[in-house]
PDB file of N, CA and C in Angstrom:
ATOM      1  N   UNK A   1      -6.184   6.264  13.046  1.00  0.00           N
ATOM      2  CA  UNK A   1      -6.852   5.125  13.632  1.00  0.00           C
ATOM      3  C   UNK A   1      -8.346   5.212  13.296  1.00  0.00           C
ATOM      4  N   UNK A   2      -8.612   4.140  13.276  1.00  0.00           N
ATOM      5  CA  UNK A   2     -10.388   3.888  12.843  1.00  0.00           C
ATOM      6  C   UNK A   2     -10.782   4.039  14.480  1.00  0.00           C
ATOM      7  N   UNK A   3     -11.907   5.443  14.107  1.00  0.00           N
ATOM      8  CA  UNK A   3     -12.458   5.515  15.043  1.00  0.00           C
ATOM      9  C   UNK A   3     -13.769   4.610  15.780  1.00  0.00           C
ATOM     10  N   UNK A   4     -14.564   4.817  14.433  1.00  0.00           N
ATOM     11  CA  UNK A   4     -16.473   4.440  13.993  1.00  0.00           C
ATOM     12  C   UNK A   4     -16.388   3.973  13.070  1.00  0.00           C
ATOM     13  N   UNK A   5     -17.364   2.590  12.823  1.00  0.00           N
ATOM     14  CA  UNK A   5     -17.647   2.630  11.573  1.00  0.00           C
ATOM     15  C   UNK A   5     -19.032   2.389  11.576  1.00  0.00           C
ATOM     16  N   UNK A   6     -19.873   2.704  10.379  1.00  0.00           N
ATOM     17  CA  UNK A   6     -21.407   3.022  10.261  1.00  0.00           C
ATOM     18  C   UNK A   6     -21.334   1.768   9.872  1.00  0.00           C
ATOM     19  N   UNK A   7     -21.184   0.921   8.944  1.00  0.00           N
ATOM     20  CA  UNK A   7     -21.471  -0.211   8.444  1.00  0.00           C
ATOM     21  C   UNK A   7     -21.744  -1.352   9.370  1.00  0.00           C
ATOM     22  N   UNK A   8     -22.586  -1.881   9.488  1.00  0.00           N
ATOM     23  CA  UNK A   8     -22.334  -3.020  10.703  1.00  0.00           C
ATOM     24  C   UNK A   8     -21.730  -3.892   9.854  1.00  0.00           C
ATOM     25  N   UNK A   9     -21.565  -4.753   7.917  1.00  0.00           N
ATOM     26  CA  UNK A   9     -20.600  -5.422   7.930  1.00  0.00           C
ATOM     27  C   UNK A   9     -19.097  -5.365   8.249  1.00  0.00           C
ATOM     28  N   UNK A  10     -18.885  -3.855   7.817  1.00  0.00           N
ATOM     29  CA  UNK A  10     -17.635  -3.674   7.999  1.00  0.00           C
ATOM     30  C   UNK A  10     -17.232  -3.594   9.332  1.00  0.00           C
ATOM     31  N   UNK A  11     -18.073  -3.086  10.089  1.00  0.00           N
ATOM     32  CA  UNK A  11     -17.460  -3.260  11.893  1.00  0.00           C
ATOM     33  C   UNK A  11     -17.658  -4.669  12.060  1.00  0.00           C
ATOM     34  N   UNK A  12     -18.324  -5.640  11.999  1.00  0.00           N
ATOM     35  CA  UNK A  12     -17.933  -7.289  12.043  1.00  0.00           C
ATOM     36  C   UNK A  12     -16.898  -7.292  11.403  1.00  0.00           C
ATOM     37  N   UNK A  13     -16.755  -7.006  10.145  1.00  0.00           N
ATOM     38  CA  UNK A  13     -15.644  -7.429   9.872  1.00  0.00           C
ATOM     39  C   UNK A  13     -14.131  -6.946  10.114  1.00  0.00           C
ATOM     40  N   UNK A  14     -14.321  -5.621  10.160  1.00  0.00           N
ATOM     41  CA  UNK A  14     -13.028  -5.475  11.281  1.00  0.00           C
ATOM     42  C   UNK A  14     -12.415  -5.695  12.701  1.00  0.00           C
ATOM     43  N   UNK A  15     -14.117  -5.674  13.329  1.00  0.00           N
ATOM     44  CA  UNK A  15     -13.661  -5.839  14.475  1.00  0.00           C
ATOM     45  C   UNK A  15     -13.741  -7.438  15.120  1.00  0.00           C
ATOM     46  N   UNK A  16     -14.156  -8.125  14.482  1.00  0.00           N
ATOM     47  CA  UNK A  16     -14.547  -9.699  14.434  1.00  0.00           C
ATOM     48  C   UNK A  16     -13.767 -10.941  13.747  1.00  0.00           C
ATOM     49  N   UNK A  17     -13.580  -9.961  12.351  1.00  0.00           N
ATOM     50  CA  UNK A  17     -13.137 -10.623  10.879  1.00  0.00           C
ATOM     51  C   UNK A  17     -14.322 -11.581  10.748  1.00  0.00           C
ATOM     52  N   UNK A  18     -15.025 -11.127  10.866  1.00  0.00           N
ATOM     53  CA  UNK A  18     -16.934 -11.890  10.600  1.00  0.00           C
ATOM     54  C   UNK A  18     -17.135 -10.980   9.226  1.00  0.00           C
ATOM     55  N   UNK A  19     -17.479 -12.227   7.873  1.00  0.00           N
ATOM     56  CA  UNK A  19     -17.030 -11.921   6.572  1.00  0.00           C
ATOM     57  C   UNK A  19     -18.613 -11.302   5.854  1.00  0.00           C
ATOM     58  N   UNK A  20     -19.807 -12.087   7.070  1.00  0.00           N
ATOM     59  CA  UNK A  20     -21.307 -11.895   6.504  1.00  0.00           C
ATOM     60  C   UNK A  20     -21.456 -10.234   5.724  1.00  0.00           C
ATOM     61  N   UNK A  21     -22.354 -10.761   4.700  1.00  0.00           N
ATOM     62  CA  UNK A  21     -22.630  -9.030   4.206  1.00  0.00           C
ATOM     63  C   UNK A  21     -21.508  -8.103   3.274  1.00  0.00           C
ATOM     64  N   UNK A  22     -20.298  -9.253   3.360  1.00  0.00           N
ATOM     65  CA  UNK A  22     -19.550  -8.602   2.352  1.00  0.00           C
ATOM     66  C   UNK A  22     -19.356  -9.608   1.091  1.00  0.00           C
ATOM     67  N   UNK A  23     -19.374  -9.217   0.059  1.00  0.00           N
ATOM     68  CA  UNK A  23     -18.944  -9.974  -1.181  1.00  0.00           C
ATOM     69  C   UNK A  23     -17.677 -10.588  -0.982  1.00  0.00           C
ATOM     70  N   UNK A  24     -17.830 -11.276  -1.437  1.00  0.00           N
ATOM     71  CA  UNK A  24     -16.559 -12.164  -1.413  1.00  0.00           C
ATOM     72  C   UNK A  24     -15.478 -11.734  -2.090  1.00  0.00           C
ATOM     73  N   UNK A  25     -15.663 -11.175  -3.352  1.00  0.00           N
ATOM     74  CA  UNK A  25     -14.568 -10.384  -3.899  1.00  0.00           C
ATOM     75  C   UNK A  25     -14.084  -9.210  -3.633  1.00  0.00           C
ATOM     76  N   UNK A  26     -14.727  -8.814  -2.907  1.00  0.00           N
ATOM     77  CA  UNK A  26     -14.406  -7.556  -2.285  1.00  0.00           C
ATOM     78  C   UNK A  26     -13.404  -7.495  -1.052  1.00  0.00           C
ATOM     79  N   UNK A  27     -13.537  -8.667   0.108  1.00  0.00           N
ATOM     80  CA  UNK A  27     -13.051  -8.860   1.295  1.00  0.00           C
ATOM     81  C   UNK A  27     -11.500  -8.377   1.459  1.00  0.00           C
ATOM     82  N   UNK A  28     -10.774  -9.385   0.337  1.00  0.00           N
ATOM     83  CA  UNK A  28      -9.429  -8.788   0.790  1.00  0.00           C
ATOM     84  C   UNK A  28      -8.935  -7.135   0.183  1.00  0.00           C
ATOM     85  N   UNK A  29      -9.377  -6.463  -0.830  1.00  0.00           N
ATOM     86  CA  UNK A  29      -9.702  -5.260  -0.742  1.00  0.00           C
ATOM     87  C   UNK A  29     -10.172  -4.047   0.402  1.00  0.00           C
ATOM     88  N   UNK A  30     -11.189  -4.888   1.168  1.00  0.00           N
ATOM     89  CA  UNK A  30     -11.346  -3.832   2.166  1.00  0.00           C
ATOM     90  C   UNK A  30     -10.815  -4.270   3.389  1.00  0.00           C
ATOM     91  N   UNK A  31      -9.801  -5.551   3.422  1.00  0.00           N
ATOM     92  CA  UNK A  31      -8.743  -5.651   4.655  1.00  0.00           C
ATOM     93  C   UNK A  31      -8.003  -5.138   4.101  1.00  0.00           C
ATOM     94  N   UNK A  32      -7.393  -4.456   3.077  1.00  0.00           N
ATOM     95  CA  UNK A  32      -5.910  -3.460   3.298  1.00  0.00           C
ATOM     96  C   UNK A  32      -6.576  -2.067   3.016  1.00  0.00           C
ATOM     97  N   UNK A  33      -7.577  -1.930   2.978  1.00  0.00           N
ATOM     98  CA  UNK A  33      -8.114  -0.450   3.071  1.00  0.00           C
ATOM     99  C   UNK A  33      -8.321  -0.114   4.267  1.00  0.00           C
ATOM    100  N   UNK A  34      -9.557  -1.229   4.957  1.00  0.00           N
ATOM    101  CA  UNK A  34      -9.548  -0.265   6.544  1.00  0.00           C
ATOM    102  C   UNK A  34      -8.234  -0.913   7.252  1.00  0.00           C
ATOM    103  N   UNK A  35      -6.786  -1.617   6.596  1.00  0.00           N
ATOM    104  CA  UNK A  35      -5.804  -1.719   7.483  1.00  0.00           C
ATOM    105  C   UNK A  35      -4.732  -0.725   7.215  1.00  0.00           C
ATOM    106  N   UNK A  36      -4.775   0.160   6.125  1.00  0.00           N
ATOM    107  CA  UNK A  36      -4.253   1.260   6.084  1.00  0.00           C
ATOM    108  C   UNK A  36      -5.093   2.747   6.354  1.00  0.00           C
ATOM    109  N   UNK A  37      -6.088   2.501   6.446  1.00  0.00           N
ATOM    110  CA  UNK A  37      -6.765   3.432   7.182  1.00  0.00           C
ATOM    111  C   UNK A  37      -6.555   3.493   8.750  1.00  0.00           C
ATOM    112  N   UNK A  38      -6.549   2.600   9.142  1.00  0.00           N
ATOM    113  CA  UNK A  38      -6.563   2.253  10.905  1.00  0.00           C
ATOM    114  C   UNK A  38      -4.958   2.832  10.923  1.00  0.00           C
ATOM    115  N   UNK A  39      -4.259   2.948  10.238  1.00  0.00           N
ATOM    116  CA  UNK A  39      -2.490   3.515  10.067  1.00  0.00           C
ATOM    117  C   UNK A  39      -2.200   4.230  10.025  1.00  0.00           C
ATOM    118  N   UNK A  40      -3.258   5.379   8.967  1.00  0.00           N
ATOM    119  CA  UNK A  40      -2.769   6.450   8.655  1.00  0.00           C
ATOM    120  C   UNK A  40      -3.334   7.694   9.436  1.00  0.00           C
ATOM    121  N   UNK A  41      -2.493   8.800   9.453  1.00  0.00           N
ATOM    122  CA  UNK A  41      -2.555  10.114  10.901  1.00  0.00           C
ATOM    123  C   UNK A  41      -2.986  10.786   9.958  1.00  0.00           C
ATOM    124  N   UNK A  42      -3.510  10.676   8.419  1.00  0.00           N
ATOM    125  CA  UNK A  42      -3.917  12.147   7.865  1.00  0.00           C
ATOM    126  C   UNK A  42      -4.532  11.359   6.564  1.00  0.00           C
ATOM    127  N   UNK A  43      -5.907  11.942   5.688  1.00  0.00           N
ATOM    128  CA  UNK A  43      -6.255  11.511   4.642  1.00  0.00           C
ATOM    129  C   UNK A  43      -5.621  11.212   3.330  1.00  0.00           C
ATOM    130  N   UNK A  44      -4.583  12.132   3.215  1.00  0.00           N
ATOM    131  CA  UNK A  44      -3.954  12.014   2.075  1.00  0.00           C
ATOM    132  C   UNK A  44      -3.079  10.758   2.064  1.00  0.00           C
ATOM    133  N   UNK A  45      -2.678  10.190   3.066  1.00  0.00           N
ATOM    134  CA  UNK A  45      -1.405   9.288   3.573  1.00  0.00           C
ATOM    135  C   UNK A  45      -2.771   7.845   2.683  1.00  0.00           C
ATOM    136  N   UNK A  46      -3.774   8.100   2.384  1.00  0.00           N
ATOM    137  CA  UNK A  46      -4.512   7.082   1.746  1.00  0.00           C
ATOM    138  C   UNK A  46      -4.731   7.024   0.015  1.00  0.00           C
ATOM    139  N   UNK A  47      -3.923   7.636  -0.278  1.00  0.00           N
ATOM    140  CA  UNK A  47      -3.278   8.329  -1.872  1.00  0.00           C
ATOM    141  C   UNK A  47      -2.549   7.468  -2.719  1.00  0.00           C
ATOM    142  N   UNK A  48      -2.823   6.179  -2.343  1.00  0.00           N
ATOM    143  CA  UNK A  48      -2.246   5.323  -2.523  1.00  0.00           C
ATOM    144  C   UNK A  48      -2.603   4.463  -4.182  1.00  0.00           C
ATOM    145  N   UNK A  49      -1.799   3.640  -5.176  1.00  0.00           N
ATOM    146  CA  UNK A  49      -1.716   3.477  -6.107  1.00  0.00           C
ATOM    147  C   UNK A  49      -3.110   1.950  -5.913  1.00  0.00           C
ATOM    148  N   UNK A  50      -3.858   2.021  -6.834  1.00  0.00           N
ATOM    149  CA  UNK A  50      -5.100   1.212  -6.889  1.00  0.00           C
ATOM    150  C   UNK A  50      -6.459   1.487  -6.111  1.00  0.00           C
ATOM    151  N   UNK A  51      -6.072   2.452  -4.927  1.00  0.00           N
ATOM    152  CA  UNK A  51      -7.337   2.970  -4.021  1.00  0.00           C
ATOM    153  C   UNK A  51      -8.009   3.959  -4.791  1.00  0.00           C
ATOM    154  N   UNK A  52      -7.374   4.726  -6.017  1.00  0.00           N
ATOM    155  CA  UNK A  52      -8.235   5.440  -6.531  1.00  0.00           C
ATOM    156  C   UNK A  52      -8.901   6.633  -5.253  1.00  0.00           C
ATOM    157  N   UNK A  53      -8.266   7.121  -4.386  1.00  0.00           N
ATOM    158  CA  UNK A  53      -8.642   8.197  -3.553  1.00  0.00           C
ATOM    159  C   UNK A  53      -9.075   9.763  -3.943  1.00  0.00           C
ATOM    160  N   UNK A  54      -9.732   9.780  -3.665  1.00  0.00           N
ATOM    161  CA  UNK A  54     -10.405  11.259  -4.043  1.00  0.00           C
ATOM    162  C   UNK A  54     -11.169  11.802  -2.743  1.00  0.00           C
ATOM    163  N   UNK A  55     -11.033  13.273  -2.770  1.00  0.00           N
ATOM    164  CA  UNK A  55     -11.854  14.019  -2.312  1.00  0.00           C
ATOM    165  C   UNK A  55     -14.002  14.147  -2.569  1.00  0.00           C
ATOM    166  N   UNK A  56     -14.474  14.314  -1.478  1.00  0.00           N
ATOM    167  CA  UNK A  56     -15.903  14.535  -2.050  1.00  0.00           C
ATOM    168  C   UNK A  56     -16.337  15.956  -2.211  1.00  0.00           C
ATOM    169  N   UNK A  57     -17.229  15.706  -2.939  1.00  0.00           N
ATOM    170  CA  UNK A  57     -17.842  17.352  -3.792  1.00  0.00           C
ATOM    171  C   UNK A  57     -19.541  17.456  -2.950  1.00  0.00           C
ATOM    172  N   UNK A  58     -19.639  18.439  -2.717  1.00  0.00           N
ATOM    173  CA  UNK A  58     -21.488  18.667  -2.753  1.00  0.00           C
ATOM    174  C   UNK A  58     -21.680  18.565  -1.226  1.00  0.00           C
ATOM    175  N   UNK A  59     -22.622  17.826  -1.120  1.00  0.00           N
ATOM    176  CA  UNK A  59     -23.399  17.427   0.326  1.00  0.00           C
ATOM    177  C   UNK A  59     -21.911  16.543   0.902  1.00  0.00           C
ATOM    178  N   UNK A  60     -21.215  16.179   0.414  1.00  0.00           N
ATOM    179  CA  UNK A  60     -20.518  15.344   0.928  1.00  0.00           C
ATOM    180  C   UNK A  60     -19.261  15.811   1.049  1.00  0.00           C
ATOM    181  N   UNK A  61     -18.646  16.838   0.784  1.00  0.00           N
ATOM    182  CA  UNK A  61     -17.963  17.764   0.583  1.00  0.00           C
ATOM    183  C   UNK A  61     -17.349  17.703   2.302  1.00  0.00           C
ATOM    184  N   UNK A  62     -15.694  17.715   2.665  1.00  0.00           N
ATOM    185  CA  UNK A  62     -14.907  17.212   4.064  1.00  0.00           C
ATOM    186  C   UNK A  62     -14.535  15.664   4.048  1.00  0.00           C
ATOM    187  N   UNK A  63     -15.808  14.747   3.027  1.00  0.00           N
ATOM    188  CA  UNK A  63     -15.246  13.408   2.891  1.00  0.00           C
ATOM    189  C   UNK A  63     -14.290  13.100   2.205  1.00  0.00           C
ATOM    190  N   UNK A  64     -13.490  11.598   2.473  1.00  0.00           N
ATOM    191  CA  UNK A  64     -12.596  11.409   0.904  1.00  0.00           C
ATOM    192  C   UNK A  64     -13.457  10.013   0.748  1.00  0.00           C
ATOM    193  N   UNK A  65     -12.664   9.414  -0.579  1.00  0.00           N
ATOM    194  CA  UNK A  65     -13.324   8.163  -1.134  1.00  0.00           C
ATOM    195  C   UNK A  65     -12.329   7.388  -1.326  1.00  0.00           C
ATOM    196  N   UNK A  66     -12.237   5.832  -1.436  1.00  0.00           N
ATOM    197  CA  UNK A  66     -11.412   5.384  -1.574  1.00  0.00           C
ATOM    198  C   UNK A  66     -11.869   3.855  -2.561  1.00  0.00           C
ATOM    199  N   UNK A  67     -11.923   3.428  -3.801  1.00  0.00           N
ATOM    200  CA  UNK A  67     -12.980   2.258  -4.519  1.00  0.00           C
ATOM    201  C   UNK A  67     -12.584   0.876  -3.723  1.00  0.00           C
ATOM    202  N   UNK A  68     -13.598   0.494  -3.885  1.00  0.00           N
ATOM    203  CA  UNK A  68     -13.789  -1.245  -3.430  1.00  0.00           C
ATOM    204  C   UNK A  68     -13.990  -2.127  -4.809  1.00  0.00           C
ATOM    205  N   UNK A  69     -14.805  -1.525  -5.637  1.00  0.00           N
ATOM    206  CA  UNK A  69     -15.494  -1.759  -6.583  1.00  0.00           C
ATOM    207  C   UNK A  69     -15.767  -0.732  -7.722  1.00  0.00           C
ATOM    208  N   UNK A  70     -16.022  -0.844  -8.788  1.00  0.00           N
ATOM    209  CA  UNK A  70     -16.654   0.615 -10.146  1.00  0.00           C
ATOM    210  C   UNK A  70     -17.465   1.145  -9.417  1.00  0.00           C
ATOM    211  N   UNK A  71     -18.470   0.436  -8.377  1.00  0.00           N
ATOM    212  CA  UNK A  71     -19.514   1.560  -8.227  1.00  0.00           C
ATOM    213  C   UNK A  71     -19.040   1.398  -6.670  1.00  0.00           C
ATOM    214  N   UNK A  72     -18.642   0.796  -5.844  1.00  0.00           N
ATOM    215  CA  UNK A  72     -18.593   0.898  -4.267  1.00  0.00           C
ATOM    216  C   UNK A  72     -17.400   1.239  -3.888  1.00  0.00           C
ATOM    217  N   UNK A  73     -17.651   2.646  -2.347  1.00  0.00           N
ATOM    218  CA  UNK A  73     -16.364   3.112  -2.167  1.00  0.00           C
ATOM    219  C   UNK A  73     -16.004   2.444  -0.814  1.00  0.00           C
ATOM    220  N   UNK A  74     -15.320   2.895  -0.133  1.00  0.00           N
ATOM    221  CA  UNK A  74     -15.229   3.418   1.105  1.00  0.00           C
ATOM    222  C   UNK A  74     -14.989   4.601   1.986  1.00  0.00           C
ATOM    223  N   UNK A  75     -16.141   5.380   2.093  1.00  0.00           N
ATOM    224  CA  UNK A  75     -15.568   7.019   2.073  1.00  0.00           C
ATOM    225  C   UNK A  75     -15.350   7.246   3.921  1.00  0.00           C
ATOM    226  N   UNK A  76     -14.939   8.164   3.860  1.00  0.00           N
ATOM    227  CA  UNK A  76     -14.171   8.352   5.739  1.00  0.00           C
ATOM    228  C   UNK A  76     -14.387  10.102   5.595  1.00  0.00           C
ATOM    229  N   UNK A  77     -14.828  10.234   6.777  1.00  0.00           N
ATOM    230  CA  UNK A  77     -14.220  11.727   7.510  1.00  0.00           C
ATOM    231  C   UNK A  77     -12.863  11.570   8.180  1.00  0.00           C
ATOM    232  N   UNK A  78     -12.409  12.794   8.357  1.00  0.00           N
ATOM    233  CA  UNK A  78     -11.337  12.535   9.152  1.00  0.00           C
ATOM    234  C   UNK A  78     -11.526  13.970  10.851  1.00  0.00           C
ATOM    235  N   UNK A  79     -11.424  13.304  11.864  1.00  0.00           N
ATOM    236  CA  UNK A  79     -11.917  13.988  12.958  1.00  0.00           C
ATOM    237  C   UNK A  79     -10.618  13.876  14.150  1.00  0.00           C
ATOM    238  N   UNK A  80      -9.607  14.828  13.924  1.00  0.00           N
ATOM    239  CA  UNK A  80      -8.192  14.514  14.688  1.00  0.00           C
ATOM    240  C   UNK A  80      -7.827  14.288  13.431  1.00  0.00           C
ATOM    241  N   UNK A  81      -6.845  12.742  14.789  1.00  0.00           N
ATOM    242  CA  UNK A  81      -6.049  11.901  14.120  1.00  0.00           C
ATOM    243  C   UNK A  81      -6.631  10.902  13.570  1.00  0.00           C
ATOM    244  N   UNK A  82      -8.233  10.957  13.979  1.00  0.00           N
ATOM    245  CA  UNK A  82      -9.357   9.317  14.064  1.00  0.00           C
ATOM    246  C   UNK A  82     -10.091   9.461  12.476  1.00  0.00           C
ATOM    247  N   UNK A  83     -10.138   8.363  12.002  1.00  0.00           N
ATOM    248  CA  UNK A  83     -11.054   8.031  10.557  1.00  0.00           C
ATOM    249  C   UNK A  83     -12.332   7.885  10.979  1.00  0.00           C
ATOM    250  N   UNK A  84     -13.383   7.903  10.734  1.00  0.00           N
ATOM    251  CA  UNK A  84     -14.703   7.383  10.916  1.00  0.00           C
ATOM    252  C   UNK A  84     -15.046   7.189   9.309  1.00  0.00           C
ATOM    253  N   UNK A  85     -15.868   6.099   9.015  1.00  0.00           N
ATOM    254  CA  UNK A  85     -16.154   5.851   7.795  1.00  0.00           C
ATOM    255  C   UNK A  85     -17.039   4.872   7.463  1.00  0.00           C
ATOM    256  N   UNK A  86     -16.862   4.403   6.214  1.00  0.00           N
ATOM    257  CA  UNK A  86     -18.486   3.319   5.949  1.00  0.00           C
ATOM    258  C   UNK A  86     -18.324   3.313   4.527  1.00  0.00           C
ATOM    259  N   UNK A  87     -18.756   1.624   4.233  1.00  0.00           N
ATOM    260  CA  UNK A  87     -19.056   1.437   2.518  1.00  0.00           C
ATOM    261  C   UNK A  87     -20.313   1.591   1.811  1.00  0.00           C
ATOM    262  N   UNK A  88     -19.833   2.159   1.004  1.00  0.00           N
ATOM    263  CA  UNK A  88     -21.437   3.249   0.427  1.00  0.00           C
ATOM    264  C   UNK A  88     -21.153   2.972  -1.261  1.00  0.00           C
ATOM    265  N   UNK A  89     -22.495   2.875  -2.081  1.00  0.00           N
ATOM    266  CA  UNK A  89     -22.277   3.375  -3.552  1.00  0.00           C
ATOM    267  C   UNK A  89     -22.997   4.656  -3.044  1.00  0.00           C
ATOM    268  N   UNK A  90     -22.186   5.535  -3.279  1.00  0.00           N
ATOM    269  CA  UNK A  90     -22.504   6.924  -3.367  1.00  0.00           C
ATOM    270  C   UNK A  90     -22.738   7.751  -4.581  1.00  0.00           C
ATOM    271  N   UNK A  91     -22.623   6.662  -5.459  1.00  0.00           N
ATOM    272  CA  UNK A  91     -23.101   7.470  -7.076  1.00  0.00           C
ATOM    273  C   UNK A  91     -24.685   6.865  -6.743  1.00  0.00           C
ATOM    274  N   UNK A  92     -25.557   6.161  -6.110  1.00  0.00           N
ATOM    275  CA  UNK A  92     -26.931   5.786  -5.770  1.00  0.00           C
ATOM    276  C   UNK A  92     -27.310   6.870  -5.297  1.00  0.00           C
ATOM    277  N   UNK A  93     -26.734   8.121  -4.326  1.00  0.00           N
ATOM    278  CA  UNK A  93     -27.732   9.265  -3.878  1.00  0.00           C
ATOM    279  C   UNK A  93     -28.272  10.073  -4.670  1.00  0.00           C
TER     280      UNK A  93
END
């Protein structure tokens, strides 16, 4: 289950379906991402064919990633059973 999310578009938009701040091409992409995120009891269960899921390396290292876009992810901790997460280009740090 989605615990947090850092993004204030993405918490409008999940928790609202208030679309401001997200690209338009992106939208229905990140409704079956954070709707299989909000599903799944473990990170890997997000391993899924087109999410392109990966583990993070470095400073970021406990996260996974999941693409929205070539350069935008959606990366999550996982804390329990709960996701916490947020859309980031994380190749920008």
């Amino acid at each position: 289950m989605i615990r947090s999310l850092r993004s204030k578009a993405l918490s409008r938009f999940w928790l609202k379906g208030d679309e401001r701040g997200l690209r338009p091409d992106w939208r229905t992409k990140i409704r079956i991402v954070l709707s299989r995120l909000d599903a799944a009891h473990m990170p890997s269960e997000m391993n899924l064919p087109g999410f392109r899921f990966h583990s993070l390396t470095g400073n970021l290292k406990g996260r996974f990633a999941v693409s929205v876009s070539p350069n935008w992810r959606i990366t999550f901790g996982w804390d329990g059973d709960d996701a916490v997460d947020d859309l980031e280009d994380y190749h920008g740090k």
